[in-house]
C-alpha atoms as a PDB file:
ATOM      1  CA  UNK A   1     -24.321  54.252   7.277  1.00  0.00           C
ATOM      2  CA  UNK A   2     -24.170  54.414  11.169  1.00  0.00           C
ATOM      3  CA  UNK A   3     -21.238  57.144  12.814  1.00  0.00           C
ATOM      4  CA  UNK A   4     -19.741  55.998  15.927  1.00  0.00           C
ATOM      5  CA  UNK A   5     -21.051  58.284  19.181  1.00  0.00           C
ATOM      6  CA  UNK A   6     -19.738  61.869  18.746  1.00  0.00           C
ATOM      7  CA  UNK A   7     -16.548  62.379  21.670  1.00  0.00           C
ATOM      8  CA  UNK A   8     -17.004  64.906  23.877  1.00  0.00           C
ATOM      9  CA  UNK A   9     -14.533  67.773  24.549  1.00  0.00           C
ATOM     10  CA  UNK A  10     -14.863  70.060  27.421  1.00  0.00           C
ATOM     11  CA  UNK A  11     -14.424  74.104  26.886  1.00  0.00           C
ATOM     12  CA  UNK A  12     -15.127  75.984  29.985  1.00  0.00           C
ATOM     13  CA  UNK A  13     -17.169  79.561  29.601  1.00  0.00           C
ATOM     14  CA  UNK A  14     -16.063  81.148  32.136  1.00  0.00           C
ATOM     15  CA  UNK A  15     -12.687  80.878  34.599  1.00  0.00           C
ATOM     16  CA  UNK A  16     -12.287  77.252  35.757  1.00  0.00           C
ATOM     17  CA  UNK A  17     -12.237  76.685  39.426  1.00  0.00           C
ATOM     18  CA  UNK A  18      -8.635  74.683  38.500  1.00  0.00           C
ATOM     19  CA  UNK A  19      -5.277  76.955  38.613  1.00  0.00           C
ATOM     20  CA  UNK A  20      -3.836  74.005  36.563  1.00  0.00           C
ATOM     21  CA  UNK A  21      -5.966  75.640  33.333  1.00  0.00           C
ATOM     22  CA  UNK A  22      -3.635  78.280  32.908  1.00  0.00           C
ATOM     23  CA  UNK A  23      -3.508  78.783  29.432  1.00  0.00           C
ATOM     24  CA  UNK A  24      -7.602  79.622  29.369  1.00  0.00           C
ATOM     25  CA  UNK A  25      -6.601  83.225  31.325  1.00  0.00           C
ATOM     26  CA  UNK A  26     -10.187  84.200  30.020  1.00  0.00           C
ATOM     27  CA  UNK A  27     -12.191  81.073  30.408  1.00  0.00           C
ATOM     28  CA  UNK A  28     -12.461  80.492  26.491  1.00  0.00           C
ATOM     29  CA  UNK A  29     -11.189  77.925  24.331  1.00  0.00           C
ATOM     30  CA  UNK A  30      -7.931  79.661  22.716  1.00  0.00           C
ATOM     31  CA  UNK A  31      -8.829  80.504  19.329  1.00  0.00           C
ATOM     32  CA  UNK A  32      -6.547  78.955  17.496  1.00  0.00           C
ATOM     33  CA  UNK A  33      -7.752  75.755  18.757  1.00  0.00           C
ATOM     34  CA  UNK A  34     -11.233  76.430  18.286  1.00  0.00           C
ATOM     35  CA  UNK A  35     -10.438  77.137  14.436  1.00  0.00           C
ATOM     36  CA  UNK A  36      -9.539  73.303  14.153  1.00  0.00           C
ATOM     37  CA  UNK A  37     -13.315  72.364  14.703  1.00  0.00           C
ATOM     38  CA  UNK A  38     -16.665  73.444  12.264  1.00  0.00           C
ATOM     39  CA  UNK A  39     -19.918  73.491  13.947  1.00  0.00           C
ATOM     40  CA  UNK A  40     -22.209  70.992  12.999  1.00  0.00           C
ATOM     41  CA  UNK A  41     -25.407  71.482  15.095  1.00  0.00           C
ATOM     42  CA  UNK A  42     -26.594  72.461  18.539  1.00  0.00           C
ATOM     43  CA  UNK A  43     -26.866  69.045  20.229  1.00  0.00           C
ATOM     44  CA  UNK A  44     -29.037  70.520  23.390  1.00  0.00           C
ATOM     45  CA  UNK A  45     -28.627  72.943  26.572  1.00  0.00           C
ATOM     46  CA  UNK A  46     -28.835  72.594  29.945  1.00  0.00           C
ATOM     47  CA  UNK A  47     -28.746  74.159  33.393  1.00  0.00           C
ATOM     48  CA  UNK A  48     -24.895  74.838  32.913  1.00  0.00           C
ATOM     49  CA  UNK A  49     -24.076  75.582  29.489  1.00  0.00           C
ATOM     50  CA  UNK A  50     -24.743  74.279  25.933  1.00  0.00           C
ATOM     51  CA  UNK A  51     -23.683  71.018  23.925  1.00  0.00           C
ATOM     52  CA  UNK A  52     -23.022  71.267  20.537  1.00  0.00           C
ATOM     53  CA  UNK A  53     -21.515  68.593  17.772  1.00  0.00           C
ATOM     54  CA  UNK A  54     -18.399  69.669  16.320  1.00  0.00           C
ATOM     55  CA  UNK A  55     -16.118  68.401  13.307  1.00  0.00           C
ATOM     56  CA  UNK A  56     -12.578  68.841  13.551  1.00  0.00           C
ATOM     57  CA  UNK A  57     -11.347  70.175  10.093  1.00  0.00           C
ATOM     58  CA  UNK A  58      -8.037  68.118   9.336  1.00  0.00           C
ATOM     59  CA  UNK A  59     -10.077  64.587   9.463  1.00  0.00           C
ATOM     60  CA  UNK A  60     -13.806  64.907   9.687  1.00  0.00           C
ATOM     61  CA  UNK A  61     -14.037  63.104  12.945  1.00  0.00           C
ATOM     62  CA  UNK A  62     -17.399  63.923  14.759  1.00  0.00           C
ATOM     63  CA  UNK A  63     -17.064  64.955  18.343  1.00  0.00           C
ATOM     64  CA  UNK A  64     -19.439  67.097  21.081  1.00  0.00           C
ATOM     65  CA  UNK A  65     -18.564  70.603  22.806  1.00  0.00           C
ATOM     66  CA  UNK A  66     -19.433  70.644  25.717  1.00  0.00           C
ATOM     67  CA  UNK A  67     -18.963  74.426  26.951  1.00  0.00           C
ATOM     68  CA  UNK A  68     -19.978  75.100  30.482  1.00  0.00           C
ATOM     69  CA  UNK A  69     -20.207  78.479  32.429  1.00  0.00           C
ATOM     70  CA  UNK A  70     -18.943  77.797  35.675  1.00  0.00           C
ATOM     71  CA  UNK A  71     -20.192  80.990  37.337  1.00  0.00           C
ATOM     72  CA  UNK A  72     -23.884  78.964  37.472  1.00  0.00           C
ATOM     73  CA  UNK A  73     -22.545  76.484  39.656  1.00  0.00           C
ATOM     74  CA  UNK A  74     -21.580  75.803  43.455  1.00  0.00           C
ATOM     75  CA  UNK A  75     -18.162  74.412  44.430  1.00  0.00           C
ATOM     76  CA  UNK A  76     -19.716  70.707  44.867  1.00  0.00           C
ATOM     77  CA  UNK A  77     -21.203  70.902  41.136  1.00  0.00           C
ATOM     78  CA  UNK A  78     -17.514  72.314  39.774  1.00  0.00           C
ATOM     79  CA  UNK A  79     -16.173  69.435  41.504  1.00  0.00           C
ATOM     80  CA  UNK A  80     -18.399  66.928  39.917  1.00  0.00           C
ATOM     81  CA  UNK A  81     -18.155  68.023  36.478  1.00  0.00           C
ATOM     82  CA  UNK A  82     -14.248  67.889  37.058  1.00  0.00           C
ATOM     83  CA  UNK A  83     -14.292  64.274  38.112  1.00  0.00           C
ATOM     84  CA  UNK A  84     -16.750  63.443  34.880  1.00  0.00           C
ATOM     85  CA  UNK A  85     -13.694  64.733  32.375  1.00  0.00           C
END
């Protein structure tokens, strides 16, 4: 049986460059919302941060984490991963 593509979500590591994040004062995922998804695997890593697949617990749909730590990057790459979400 074939699963459709895993979705991605997008958790910033560290503080994101956008004000209009307020509710991630410390750059993390609040808990609470990272207690509705199980972690599968470790999908890869890159230069920025680390892709992982996640299940979210109430339905068993598949999607991938992508956390990235900001502090690695330069205004133009912040910019750029803002316009890919």
């Amino acid at each position: 049986m074939a699963f459709p593509p895993p979705r991605r979500a997008h958790i910033p590591l560290s503080n994101p460059p956008n004000p209009s994040f307020n509710n991630l004062n410390s750059g993390y995922a609040e808990a609470s919302e990272m207690e509705k998804y199980r972690l599968v695997s470790n999908i890869g890593k890159g230069s920025f941060g680390v892709i992982s697949k996640v299940q979210r617990v109430d339905d068993g749909k598949e999607f991938a984490l992508k956390q990235l730590d900001y502090s690695k990057m330069t205004e133009k790459d912040r910019k750029q991963i803002l316009a890919e979400v």
